[in-house]
Protein backbone atom coordinates (compact mmCIF):
# COMPACT_ATOMS: atom_id res chain seq x y z
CA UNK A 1 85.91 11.59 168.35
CA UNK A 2 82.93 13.75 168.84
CA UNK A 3 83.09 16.77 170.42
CA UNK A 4 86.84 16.63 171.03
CA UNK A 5 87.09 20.42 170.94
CA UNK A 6 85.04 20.81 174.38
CA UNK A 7 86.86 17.67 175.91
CA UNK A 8 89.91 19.11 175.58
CA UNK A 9 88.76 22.26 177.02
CA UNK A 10 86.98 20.97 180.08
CA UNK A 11 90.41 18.83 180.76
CA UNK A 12 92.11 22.30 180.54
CA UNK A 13 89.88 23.80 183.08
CA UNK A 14 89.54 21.23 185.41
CA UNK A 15 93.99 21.78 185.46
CA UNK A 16 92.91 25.73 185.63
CA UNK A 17 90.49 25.62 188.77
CA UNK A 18 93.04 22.80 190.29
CA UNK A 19 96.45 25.31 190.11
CA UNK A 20 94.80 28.15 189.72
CA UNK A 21 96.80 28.97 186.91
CA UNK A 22 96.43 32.50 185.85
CA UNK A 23 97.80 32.15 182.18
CA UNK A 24 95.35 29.11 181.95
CA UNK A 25 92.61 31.45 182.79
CA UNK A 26 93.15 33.82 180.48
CA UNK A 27 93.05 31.37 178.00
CA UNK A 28 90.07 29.72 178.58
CA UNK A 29 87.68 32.25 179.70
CA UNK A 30 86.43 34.93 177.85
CA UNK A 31 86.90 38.70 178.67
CA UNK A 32 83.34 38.99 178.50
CA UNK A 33 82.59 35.72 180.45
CA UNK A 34 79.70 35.70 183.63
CA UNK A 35 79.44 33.41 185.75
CA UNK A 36 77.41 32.82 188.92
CA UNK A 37 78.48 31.70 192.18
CA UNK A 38 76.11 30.72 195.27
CA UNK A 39 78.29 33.10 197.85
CA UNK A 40 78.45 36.53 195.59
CA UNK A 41 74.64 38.18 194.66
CA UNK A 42 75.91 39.19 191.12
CA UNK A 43 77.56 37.71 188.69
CA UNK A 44 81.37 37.52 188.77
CA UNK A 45 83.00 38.52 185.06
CA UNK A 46 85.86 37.18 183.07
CA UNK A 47 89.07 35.48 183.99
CA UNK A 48 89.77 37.62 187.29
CA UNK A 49 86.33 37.15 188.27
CA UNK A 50 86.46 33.60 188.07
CA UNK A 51 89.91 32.94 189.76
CA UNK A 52 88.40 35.20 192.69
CA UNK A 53 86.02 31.89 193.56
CA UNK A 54 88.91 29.86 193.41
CA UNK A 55 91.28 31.43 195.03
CA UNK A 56 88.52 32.23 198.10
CA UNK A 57 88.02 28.55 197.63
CA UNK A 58 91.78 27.54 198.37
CA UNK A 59 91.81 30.57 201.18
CA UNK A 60 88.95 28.24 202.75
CA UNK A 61 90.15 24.61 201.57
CA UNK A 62 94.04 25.37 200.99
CA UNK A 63 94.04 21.60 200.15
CA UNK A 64 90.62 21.34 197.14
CA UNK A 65 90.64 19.77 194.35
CA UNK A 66 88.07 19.04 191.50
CA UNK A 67 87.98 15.84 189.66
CA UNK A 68 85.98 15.41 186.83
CA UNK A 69 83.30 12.53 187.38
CA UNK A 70 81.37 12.76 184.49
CA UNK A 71 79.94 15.46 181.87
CA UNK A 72 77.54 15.79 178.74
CA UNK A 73 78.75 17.80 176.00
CA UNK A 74 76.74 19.61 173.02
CA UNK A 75 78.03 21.88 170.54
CA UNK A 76 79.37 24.77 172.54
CA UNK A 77 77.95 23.42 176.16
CA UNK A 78 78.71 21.09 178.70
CA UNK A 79 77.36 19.68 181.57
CA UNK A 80 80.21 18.54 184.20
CA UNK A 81 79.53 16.61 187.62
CA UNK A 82 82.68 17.24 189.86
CA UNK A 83 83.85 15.57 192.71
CA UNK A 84 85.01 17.65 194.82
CA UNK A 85 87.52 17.39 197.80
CA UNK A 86 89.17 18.86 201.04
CA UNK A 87 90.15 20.30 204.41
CA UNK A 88 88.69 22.64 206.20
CA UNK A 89 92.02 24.59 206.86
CA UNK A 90 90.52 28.47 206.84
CA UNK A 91 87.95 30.85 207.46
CA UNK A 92 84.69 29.75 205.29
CA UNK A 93 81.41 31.93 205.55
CA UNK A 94 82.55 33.10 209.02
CA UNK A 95 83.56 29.72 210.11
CA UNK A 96 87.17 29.38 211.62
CA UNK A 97 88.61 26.45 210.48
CA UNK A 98 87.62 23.02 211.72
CA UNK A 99 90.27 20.80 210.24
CA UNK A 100 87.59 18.45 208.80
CA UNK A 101 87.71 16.88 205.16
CA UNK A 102 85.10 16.63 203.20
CA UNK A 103 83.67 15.00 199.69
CA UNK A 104 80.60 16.46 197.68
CA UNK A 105 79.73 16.36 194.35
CA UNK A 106 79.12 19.30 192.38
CA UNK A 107 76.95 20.54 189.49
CA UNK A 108 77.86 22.92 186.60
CA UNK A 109 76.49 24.08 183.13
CA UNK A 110 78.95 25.83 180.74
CA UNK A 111 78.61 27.63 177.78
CA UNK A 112 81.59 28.51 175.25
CA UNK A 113 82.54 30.61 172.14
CA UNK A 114 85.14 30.37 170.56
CA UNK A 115 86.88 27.96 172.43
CA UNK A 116 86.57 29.92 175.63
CA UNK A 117 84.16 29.54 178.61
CA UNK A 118 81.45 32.24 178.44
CA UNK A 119 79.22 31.01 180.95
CA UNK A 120 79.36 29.22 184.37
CA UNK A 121 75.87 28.05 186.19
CA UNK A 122 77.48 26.20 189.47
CA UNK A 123 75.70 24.07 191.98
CA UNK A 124 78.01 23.22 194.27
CA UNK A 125 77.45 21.44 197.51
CA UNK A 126 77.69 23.82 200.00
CA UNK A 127 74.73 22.56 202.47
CA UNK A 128 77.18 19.17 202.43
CA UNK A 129 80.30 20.82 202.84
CA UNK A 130 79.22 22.66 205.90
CA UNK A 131 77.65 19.19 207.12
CA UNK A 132 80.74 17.40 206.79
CA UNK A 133 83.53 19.46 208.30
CA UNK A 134 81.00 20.57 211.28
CA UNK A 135 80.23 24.57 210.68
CA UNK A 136 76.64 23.31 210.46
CA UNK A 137 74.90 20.82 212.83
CA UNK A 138 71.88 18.95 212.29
C-alpha cells in the first residue's frame, strides 16, 4: 500500500490528540516540531507545545474528539480534514460555558521527518464553533 508509513502515523495521532496521550506525543512529534495555532501569536514547539492546544481544547470541550474524514498524503506530508466534535462544558476565549454541542470540520497540513510530525498548519473552525454553541450571535 502506498504511503503506509504516514497512514499509520496519522492513525497514531488522531489516538494522540483524542487521549491526549503524553507517551504518544513524544513519539510522534519531533523535539524540534512548530506548529501554529489560531489562539497563540507564535508558534507553539514540540510535544509539550502541542499537547498545550489539546489539553486547552479538552479544558474548553472536556467531551472533543477528532475523527479523521479524509486526508491526502505525499512523501513526508499530509493533508487531513477532521471532523470535529463537542460540548461546550468550559471557559473558551472568555466564554463561560454554554452547554451547547457542536460539529465543524477542520483543516490541517503536516509535515514529517523521520517518522515524526515536524510541522502543523491548522484551520480549524472556530468562527463555527462559536456559532454553534452560542458565544457568538449573528
Amino acid at each position: 500500500m502506498a504511503h503506509e508509513t504516514e497512514r499509520r502515523l496519522i492513525a497514531e495521532f488522531e489516538t494522540m490528540i483524542n487521549t491526549a496521550d503524553e507517551a504518544l506525543a513524544e513519539k510522534l512529534i519531533a523535539a524540534d516540531a512548530i506548529f501554529y495555532a489560531p489562539t497563540e501569536p507564535e508558534p507553539l514547539r514540540g510535544p509539550k507545545g502541542y499537547l498545550s492546544i489539546v489539553f486547552m481544547m479538552r479544558a474548553s470541550f472536556s467531551d472533543i474528539q477528532w475523527r479523521l474524514a479524509d486526508c491526502v498524503i505525499e512523501p513526508n506530508k499530509i493533508a487531513a480534514c477532521w471532523d470535529c466534535t463537542g460540548t461546550h462544558d468550559g471557559d473558551f476565549m472568555g466564554s463561560p460555558a454554554t452547554g451547547k454541542t457542536f460539529k465543524v470540520r477542520c483543516m490541517n497540513f503536516y509535515e514529517l521527518r523521520n517518522n515524526q510530525f515536524i510541522s502543523d498548519i491548522g484551520n480549524p473552525d472556530i468562527f463555527g464553533i462559536l456559532m454553534q454553541t452560542g458565544m457568538l450571535h449573528p
